[in-house]
Protein backbone atom coordinates (compact mmCIF):
# COMPACT_ATOMS: atom_id res chain seq x y z
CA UNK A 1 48.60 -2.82 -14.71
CA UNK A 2 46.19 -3.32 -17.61
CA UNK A 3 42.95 -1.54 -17.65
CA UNK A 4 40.12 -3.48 -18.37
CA UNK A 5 37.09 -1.95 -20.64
CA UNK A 6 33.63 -2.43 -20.15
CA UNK A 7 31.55 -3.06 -23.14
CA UNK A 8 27.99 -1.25 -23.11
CA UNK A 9 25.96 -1.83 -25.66
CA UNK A 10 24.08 1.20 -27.09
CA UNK A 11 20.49 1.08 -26.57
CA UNK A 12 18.02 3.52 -28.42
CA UNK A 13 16.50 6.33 -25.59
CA UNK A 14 12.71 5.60 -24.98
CA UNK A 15 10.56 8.32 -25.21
CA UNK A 16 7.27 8.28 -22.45
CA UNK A 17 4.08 8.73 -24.12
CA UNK A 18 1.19 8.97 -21.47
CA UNK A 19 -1.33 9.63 -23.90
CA UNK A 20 -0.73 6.17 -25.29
CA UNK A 21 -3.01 3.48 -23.60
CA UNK A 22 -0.81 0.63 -24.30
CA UNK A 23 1.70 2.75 -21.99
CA UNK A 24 4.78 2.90 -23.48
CA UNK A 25 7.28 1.82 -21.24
CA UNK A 26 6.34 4.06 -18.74
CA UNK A 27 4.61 6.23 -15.92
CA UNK A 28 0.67 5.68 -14.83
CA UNK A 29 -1.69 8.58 -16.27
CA UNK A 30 -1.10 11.45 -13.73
CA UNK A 31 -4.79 12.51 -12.97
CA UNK A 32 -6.49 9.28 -11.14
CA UNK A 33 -9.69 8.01 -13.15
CA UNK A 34 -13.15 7.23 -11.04
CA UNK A 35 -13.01 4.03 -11.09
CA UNK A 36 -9.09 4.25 -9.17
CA UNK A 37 -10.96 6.25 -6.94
CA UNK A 38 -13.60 4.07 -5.94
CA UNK A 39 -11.22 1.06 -5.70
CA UNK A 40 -8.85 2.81 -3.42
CA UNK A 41 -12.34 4.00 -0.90
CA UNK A 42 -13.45 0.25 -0.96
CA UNK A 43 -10.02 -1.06 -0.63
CA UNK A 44 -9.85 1.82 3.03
CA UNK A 45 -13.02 0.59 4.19
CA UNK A 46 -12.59 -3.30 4.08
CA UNK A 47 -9.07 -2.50 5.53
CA UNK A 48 -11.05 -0.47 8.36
CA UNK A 49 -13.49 -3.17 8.68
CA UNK A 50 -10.99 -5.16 9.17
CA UNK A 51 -9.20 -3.50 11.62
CA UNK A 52 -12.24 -3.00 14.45
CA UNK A 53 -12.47 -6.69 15.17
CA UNK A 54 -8.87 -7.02 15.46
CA UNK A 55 -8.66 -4.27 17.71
CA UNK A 56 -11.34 -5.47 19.98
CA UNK A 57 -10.32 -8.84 20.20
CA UNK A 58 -7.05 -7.39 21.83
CA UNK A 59 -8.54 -4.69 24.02
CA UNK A 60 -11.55 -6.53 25.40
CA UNK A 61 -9.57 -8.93 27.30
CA UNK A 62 -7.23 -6.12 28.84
CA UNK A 63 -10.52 -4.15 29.84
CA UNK A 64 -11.93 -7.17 31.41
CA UNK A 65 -8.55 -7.67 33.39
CA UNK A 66 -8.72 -4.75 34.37
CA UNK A 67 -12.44 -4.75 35.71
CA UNK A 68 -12.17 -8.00 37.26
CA UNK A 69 -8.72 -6.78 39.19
CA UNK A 70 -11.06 -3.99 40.41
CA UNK A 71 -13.84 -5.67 41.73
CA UNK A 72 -11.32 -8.92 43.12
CA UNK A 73 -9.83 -6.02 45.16
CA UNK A 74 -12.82 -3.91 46.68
């Protein structure tokens, strides 16, 4: 049997530099800045907003079911 090589070619290592803005290759700043901070409350609360009438559009009609299965039997 013949054993085939794989060829790899060599690539230079890349060193992170998170001081550098233009980010070199790499990870996000670790500490989050204000304005990340404000963007991630606004982006909760429109997500929250948005949730309430979604959640009362499908509970209302079970509640009404509900009350109108009481007051069909009494």
């Amino acid at each position: 049997m013949k054993k085939s090589h794989l060829s790899v070619p060599h690539t230079s290592s890349t060193i992170i530099d998170n001081n550098n803005p233009a980010g070199g290759g790499g990870l996000p700043p670790t500490p989050i800045d204000h304005d990340d901070r404000f963007n991630y409350a606004l982006l909760l609360a429109l997500y929250t907003l948005q949730g309430i009438p979604m959640g009362l559009s499908a509970s209302i009609p079970f509640l009404i079911q509900q009350k109108v299965q009481m007051l069909a039997s009494s």
